[in-house]
PDBML (XML) file of the C-alpha atoms, coordinates in Angstrom:
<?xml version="1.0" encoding="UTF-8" ?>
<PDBx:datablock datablockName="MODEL"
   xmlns:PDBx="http://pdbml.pdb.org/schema/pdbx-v50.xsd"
   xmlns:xsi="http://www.w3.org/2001/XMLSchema-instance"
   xsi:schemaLocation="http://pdbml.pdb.org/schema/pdbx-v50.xsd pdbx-v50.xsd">
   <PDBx:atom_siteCategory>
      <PDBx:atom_site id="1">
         <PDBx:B_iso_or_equiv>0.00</PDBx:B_iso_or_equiv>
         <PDBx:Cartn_x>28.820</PDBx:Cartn_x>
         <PDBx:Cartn_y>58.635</PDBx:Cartn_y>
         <PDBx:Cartn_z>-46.159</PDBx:Cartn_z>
         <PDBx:auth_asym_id>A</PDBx:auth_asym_id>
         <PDBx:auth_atom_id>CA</PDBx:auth_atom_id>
         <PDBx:auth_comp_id>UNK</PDBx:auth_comp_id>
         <PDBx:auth_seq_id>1</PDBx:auth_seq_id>
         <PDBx:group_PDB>ATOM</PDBx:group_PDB>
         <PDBx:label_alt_id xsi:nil="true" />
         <PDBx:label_asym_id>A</PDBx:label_asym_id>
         <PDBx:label_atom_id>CA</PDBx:label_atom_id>
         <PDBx:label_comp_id>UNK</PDBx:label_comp_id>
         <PDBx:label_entity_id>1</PDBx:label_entity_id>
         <PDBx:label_seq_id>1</PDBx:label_seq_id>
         <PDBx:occupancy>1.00</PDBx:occupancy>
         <PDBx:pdbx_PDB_model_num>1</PDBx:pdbx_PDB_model_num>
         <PDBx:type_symbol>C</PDBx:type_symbol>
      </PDBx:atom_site>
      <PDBx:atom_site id="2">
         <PDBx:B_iso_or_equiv>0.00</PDBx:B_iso_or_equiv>
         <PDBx:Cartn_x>28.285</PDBx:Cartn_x>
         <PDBx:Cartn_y>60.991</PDBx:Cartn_y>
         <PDBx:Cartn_z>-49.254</PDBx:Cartn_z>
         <PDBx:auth_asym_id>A</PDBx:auth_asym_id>
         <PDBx:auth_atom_id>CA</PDBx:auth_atom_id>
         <PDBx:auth_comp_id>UNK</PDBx:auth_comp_id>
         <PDBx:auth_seq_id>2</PDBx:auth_seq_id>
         <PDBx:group_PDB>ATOM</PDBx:group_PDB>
         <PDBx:label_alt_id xsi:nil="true" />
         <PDBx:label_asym_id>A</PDBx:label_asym_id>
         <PDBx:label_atom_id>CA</PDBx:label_atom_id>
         <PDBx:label_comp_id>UNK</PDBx:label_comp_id>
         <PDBx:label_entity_id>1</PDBx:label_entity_id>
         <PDBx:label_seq_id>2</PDBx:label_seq_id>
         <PDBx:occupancy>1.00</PDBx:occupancy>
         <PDBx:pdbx_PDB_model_num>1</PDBx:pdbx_PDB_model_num>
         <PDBx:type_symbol>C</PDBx:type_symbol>
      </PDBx:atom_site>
      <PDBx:atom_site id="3">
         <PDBx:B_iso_or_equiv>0.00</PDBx:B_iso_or_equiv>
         <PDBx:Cartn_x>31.415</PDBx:Cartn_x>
         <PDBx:Cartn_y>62.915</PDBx:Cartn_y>
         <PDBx:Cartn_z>-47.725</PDBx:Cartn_z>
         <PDBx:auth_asym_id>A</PDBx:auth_asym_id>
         <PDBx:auth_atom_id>CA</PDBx:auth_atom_id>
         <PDBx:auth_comp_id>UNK</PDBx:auth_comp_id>
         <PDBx:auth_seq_id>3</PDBx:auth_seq_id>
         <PDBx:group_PDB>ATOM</PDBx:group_PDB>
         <PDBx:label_alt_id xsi:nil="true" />
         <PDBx:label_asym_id>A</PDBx:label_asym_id>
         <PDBx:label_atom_id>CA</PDBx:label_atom_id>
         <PDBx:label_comp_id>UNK</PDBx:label_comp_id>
         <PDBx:label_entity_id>1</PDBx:label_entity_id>
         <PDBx:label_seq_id>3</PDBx:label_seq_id>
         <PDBx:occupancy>1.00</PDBx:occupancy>
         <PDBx:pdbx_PDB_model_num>1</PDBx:pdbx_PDB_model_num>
         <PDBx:type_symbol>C</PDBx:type_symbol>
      </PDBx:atom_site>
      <PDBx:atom_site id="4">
         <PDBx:B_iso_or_equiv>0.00</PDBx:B_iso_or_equiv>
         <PDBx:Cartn_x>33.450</PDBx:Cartn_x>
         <PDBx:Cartn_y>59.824</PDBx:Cartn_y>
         <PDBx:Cartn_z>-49.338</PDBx:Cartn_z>
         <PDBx:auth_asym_id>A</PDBx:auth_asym_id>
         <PDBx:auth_atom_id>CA</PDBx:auth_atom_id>
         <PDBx:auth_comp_id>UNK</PDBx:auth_comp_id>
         <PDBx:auth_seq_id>4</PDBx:auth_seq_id>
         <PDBx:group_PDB>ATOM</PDBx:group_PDB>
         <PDBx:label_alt_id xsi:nil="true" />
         <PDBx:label_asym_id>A</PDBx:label_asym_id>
         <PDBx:label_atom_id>CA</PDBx:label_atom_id>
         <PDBx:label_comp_id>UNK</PDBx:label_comp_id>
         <PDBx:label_entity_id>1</PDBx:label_entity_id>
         <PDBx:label_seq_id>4</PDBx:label_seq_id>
         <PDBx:occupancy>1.00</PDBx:occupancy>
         <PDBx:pdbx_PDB_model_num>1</PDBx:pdbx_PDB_model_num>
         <PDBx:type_symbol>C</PDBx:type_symbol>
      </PDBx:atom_site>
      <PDBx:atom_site id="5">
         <PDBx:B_iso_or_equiv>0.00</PDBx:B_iso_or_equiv>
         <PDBx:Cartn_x>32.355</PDBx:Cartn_x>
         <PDBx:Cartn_y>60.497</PDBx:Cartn_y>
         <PDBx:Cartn_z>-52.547</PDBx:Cartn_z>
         <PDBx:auth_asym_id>A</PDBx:auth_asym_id>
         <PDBx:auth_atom_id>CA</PDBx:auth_atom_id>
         <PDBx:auth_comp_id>UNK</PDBx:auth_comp_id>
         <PDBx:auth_seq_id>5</PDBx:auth_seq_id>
         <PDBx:group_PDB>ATOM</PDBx:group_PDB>
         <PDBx:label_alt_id xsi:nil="true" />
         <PDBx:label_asym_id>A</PDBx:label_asym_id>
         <PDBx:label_atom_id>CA</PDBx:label_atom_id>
         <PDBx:label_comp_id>UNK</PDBx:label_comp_id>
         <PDBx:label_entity_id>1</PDBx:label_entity_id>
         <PDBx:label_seq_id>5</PDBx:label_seq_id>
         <PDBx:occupancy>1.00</PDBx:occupancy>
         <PDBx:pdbx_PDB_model_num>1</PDBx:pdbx_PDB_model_num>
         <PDBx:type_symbol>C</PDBx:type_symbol>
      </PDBx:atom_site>
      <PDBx:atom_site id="6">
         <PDBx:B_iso_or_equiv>0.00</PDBx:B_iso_or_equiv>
         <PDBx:Cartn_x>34.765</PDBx:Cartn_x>
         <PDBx:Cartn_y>62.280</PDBx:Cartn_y>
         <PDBx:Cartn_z>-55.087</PDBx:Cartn_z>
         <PDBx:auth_asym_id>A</PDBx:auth_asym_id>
         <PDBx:auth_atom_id>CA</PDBx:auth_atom_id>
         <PDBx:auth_comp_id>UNK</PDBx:auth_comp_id>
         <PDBx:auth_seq_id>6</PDBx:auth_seq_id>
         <PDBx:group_PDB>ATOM</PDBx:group_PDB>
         <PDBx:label_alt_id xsi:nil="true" />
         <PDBx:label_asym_id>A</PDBx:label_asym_id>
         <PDBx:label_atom_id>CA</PDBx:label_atom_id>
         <PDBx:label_comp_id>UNK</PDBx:label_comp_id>
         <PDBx:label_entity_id>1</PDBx:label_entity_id>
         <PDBx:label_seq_id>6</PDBx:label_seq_id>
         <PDBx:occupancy>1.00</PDBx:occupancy>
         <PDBx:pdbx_PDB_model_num>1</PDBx:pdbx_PDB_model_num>
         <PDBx:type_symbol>C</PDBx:type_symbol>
      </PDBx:atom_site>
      <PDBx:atom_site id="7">
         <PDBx:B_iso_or_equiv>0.00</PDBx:B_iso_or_equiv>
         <PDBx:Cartn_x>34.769</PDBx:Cartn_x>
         <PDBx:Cartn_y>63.351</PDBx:Cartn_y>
         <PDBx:Cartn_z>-58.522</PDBx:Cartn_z>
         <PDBx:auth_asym_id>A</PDBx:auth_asym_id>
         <PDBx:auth_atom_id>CA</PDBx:auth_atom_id>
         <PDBx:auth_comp_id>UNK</PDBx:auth_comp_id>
         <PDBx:auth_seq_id>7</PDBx:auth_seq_id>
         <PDBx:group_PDB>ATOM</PDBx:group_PDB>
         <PDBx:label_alt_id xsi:nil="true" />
         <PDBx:label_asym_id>A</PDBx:label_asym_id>
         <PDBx:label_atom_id>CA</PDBx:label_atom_id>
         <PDBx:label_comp_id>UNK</PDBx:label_comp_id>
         <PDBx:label_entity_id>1</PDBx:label_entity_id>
         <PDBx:label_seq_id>7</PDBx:label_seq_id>
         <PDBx:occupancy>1.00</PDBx:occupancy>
         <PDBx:pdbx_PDB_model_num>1</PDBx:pdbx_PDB_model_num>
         <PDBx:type_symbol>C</PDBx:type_symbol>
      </PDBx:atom_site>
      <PDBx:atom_site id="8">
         <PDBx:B_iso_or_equiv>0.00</PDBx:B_iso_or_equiv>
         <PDBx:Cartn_x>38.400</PDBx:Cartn_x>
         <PDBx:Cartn_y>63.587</PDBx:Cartn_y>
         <PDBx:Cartn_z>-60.124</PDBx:Cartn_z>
         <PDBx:auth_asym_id>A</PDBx:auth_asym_id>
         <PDBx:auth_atom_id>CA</PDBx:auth_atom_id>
         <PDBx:auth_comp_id>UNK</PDBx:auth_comp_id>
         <PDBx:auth_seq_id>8</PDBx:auth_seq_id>
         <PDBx:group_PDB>ATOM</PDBx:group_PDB>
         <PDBx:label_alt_id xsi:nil="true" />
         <PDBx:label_asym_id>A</PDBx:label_asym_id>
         <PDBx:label_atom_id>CA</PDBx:label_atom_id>
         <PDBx:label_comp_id>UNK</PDBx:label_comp_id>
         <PDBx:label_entity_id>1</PDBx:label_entity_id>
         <PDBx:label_seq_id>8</PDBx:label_seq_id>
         <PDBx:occupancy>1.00</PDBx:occupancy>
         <PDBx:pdbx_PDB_model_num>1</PDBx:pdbx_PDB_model_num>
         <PDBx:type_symbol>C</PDBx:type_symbol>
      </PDBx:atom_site>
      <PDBx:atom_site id="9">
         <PDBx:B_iso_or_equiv>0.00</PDBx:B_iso_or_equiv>
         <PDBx:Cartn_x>38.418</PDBx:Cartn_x>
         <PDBx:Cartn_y>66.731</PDBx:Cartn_y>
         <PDBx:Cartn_z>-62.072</PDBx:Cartn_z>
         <PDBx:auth_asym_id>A</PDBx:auth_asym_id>
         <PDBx:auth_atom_id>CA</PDBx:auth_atom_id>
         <PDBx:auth_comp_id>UNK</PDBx:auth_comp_id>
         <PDBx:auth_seq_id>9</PDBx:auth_seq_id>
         <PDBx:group_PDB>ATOM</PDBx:group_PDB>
         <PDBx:label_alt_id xsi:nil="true" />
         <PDBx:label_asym_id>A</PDBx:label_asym_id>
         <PDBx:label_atom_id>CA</PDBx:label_atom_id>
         <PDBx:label_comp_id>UNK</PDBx:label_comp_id>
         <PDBx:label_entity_id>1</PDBx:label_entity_id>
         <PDBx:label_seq_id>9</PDBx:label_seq_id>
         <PDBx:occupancy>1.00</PDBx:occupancy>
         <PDBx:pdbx_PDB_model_num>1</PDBx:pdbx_PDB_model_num>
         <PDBx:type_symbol>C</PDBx:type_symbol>
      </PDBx:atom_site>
      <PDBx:atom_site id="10">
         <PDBx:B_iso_or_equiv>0.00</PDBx:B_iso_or_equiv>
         <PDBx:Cartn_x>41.131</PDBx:Cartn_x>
         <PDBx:Cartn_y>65.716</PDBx:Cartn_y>
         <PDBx:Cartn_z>-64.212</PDBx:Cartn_z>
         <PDBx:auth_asym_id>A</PDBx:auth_asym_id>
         <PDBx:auth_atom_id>CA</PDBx:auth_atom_id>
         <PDBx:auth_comp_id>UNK</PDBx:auth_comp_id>
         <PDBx:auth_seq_id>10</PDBx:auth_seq_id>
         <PDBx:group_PDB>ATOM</PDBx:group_PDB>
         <PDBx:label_alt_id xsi:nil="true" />
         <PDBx:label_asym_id>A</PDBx:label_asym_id>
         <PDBx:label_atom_id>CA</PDBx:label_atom_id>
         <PDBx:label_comp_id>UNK</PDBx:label_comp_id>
         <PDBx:label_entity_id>1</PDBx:label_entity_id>
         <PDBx:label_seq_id>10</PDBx:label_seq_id>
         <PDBx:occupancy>1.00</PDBx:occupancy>
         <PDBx:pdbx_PDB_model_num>1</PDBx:pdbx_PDB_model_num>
         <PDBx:type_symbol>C</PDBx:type_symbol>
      </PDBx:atom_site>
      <PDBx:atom_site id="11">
         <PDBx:B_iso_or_equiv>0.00</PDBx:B_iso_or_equiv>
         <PDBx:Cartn_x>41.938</PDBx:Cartn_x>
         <PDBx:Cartn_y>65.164</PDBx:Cartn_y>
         <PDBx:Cartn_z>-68.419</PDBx:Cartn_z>
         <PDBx:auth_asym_id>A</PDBx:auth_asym_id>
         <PDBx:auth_atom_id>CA</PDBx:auth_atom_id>
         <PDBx:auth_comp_id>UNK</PDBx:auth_comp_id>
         <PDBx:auth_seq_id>11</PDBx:auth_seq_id>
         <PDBx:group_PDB>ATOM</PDBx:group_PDB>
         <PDBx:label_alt_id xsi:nil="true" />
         <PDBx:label_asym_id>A</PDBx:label_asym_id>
         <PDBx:label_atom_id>CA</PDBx:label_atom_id>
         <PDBx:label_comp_id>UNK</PDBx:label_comp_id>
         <PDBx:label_entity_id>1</PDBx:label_entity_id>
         <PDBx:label_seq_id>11</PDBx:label_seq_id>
         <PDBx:occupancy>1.00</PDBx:occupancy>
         <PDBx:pdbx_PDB_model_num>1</PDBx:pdbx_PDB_model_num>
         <PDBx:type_symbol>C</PDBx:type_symbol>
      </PDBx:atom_site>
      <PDBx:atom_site id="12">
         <PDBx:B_iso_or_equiv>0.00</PDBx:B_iso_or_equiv>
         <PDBx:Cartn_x>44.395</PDBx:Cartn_x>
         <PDBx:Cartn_y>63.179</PDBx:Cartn_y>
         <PDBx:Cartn_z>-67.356</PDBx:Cartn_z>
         <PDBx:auth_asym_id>A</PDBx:auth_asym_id>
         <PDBx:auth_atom_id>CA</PDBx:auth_atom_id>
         <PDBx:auth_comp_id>UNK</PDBx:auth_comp_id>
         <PDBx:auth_seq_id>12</PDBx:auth_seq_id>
         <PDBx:group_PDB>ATOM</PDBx:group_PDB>
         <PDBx:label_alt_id xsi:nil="true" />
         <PDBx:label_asym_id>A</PDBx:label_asym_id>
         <PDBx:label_atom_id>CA</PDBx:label_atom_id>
         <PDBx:label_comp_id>UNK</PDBx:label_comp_id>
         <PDBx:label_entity_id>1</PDBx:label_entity_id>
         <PDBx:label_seq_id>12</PDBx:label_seq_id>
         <PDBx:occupancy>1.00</PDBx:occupancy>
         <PDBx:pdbx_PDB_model_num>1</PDBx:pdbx_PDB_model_num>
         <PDBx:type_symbol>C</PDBx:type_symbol>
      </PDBx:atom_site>
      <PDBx:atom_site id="13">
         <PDBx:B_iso_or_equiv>0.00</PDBx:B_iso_or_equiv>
         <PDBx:Cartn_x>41.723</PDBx:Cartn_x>
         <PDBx:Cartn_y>60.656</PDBx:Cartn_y>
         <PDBx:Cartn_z>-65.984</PDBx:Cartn_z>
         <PDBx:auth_asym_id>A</PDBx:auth_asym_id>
         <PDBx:auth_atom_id>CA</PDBx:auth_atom_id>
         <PDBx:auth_comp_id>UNK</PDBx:auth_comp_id>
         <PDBx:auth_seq_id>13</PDBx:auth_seq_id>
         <PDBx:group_PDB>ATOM</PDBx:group_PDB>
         <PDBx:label_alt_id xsi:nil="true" />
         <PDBx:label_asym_id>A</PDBx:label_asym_id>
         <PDBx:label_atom_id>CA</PDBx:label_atom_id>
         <PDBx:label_comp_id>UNK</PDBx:label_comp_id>
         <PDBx:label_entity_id>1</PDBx:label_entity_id>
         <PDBx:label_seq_id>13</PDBx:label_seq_id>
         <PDBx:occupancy>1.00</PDBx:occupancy>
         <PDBx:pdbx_PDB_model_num>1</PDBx:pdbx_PDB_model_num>
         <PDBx:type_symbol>C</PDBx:type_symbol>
      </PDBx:atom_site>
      <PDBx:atom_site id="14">
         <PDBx:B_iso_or_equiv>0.00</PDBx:B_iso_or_equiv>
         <PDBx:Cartn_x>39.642</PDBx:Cartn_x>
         <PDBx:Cartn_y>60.971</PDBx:Cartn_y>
         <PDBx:Cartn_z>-68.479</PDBx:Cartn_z>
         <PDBx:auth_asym_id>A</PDBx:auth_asym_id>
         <PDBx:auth_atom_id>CA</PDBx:auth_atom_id>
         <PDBx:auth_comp_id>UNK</PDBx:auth_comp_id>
         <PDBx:auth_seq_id>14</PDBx:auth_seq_id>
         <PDBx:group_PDB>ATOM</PDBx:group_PDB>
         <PDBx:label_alt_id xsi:nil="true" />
         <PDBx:label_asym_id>A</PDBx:label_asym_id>
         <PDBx:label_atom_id>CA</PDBx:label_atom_id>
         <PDBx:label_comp_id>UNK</PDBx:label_comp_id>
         <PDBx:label_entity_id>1</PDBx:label_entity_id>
         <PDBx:label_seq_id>14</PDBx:label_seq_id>
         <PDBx:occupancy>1.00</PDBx:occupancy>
         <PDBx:pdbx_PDB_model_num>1</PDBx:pdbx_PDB_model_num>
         <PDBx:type_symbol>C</PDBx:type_symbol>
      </PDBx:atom_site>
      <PDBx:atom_site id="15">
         <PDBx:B_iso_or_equiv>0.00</PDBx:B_iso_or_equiv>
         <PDBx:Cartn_x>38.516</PDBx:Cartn_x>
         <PDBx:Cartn_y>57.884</PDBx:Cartn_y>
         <PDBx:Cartn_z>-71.065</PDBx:Cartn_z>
         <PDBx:auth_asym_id>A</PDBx:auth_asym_id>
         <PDBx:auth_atom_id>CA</PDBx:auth_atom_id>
         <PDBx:auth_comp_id>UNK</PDBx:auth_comp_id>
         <PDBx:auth_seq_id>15</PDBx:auth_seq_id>
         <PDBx:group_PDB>ATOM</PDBx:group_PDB>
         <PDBx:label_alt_id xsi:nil="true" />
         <PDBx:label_asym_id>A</PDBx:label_asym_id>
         <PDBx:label_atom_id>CA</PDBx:label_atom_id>
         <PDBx:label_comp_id>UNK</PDBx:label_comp_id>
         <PDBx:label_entity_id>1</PDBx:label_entity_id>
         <PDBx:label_seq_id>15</PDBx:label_seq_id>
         <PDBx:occupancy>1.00</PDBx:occupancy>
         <PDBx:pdbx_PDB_model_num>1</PDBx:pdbx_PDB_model_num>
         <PDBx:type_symbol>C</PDBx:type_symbol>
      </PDBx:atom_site>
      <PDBx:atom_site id="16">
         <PDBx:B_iso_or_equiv>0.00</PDBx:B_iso_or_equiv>
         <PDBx:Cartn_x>37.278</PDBx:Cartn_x>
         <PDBx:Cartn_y>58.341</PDBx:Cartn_y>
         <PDBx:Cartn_z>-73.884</PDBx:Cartn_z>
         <PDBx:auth_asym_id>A</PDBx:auth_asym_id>
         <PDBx:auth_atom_id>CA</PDBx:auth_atom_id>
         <PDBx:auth_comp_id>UNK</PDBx:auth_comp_id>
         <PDBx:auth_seq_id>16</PDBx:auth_seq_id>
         <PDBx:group_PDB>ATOM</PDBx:group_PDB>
         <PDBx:label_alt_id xsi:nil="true" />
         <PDBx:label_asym_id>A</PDBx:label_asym_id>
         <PDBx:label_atom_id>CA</PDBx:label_atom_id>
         <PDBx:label_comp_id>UNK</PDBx:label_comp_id>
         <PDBx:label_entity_id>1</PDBx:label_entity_id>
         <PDBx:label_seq_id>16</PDBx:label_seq_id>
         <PDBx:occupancy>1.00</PDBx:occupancy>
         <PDBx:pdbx_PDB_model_num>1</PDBx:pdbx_PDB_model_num>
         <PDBx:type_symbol>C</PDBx:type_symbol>
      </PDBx:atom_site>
      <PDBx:atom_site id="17">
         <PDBx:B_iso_or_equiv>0.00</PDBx:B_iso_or_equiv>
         <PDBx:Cartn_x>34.357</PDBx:Cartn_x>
         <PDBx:Cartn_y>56.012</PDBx:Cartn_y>
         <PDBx:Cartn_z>-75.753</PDBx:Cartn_z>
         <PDBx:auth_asym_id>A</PDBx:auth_asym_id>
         <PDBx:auth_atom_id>CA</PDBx:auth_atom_id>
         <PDBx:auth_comp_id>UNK</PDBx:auth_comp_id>
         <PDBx:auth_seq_id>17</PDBx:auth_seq_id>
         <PDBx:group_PDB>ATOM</PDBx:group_PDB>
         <PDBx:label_alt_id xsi:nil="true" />
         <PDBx:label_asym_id>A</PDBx:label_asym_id>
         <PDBx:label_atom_id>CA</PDBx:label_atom_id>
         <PDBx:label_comp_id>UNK</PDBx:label_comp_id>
         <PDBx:label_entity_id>1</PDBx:label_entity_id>
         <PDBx:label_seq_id>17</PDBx:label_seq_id>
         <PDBx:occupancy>1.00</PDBx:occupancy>
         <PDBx:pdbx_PDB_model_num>1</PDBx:pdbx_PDB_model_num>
         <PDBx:type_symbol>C</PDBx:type_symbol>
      </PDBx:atom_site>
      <PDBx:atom_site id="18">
         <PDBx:B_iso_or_equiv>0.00</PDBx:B_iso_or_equiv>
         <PDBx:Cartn_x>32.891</PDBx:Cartn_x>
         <PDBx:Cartn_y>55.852</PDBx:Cartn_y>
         <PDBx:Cartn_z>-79.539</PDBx:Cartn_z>
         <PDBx:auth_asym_id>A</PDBx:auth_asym_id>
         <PDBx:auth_atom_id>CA</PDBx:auth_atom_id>
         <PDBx:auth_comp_id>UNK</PDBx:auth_comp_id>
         <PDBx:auth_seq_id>18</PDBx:auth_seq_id>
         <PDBx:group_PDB>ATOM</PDBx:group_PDB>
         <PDBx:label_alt_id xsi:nil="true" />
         <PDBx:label_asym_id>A</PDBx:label_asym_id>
         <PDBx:label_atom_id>CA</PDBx:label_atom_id>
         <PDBx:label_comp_id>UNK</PDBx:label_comp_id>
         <PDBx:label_entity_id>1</PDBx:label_entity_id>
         <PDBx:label_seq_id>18</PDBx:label_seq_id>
         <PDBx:occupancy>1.00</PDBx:occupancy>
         <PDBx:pdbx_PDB_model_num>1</PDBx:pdbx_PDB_model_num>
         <PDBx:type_symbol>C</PDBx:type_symbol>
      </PDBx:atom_site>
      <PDBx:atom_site id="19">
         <PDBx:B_iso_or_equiv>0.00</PDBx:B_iso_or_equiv>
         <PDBx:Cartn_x>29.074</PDBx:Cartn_x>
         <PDBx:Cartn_y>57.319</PDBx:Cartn_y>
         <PDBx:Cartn_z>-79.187</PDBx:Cartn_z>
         <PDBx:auth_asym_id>A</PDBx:auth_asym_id>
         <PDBx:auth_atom_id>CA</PDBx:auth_atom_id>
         <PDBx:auth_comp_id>UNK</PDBx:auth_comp_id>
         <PDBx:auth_seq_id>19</PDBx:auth_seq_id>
         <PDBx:group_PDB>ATOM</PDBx:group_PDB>
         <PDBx:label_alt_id xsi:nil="true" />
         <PDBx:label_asym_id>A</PDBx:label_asym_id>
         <PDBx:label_atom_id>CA</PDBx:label_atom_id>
         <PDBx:label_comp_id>UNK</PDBx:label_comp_id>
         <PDBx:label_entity_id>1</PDBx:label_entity_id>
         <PDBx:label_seq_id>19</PDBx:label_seq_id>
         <PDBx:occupancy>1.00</PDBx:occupancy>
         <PDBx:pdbx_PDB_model_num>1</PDBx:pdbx_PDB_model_num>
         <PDBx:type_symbol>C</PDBx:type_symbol>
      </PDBx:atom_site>
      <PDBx:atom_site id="20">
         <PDBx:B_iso_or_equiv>0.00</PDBx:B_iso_or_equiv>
         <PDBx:Cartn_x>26.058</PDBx:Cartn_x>
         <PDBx:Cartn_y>55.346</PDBx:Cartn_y>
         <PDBx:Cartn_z>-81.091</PDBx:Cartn_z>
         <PDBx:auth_asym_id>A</PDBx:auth_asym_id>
         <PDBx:auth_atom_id>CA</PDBx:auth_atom_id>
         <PDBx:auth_comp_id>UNK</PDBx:auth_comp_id>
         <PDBx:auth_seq_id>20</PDBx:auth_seq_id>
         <PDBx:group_PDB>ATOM</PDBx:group_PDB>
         <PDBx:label_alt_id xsi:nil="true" />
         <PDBx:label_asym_id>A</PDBx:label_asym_id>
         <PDBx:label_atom_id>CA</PDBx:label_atom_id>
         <PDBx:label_comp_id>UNK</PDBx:label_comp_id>
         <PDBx:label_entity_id>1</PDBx:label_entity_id>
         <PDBx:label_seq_id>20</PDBx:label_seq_id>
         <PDBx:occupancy>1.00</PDBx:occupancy>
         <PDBx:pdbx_PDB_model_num>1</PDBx:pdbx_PDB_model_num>
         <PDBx:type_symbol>C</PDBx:type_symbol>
      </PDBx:atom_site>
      <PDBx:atom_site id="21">
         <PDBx:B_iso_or_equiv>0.00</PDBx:B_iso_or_equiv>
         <PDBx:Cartn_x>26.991</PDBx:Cartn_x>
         <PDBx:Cartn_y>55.289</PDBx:Cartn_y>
         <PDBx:Cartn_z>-85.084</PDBx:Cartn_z>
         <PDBx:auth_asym_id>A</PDBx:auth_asym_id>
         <PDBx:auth_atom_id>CA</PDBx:auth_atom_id>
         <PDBx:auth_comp_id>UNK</PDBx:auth_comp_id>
         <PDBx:auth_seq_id>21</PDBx:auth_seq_id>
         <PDBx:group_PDB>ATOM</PDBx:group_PDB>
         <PDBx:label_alt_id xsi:nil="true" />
         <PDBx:label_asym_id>A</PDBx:label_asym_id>
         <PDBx:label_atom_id>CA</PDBx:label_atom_id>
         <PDBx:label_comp_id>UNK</PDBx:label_comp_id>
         <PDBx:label_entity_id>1</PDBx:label_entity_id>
         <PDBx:label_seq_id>21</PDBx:label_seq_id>
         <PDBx:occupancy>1.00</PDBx:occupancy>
         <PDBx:pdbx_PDB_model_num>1</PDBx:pdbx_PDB_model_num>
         <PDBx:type_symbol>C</PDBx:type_symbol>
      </PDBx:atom_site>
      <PDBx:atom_site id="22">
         <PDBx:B_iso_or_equiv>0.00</PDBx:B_iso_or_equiv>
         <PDBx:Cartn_x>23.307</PDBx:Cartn_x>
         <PDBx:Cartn_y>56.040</PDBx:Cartn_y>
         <PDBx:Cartn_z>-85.830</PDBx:Cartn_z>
         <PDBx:auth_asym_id>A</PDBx:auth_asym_id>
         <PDBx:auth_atom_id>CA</PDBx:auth_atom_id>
         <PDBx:auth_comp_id>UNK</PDBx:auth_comp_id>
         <PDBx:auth_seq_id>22</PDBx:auth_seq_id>
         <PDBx:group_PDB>ATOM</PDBx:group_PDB>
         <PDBx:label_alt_id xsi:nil="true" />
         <PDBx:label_asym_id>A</PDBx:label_asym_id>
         <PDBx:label_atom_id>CA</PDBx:label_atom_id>
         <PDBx:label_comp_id>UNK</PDBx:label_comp_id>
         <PDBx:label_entity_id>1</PDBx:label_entity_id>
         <PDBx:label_seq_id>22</PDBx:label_seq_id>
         <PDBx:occupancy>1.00</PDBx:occupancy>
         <PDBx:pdbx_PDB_model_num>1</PDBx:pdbx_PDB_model_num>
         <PDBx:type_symbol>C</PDBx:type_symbol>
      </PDBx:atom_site>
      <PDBx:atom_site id="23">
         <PDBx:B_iso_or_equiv>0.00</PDBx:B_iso_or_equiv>
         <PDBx:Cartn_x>19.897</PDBx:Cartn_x>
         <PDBx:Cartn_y>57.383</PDBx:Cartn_y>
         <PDBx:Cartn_z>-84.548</PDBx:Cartn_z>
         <PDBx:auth_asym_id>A</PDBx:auth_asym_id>
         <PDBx:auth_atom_id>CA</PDBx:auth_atom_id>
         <PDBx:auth_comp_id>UNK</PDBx:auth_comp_id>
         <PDBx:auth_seq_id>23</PDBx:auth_seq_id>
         <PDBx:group_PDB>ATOM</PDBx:group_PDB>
         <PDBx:label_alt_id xsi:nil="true" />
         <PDBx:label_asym_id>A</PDBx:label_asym_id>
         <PDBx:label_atom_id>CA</PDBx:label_atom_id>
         <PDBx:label_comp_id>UNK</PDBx:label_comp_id>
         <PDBx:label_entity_id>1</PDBx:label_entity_id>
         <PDBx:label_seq_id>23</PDBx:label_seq_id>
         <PDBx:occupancy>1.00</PDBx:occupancy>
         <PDBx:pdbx_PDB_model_num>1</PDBx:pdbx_PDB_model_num>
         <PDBx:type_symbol>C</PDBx:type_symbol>
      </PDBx:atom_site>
      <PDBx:atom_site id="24">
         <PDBx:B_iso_or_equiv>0.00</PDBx:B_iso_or_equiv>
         <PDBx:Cartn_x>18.467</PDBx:Cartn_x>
         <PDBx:Cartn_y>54.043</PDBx:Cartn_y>
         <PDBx:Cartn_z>-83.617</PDBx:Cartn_z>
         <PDBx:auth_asym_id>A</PDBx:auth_asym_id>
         <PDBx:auth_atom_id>CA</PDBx:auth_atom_id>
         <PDBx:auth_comp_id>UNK</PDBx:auth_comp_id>
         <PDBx:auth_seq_id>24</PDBx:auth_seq_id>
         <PDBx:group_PDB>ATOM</PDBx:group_PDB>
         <PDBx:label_alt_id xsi:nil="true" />
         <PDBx:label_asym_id>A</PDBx:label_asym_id>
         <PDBx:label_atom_id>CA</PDBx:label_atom_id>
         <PDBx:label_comp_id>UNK</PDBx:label_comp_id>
         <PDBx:label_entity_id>1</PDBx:label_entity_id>
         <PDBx:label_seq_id>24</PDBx:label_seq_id>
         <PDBx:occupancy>1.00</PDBx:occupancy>
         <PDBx:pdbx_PDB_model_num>1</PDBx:pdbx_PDB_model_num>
         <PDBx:type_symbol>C</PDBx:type_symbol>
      </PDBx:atom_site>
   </PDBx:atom_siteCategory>
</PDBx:datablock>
């Protein structure tokens, strides 16, 4: 049922995560 499949377009649902500190 892709139909029941949603994205919530929204900052207020948005989290936020620290990328990689360095290259490797």
């Amino acid at each position: 049922s892709p139909e029941r499949i949603m994205y919530l377009k929204s900052t207020g649902a948005t989290v936020e995560t620290p990328p990689p500190p360095d290259l490797k």
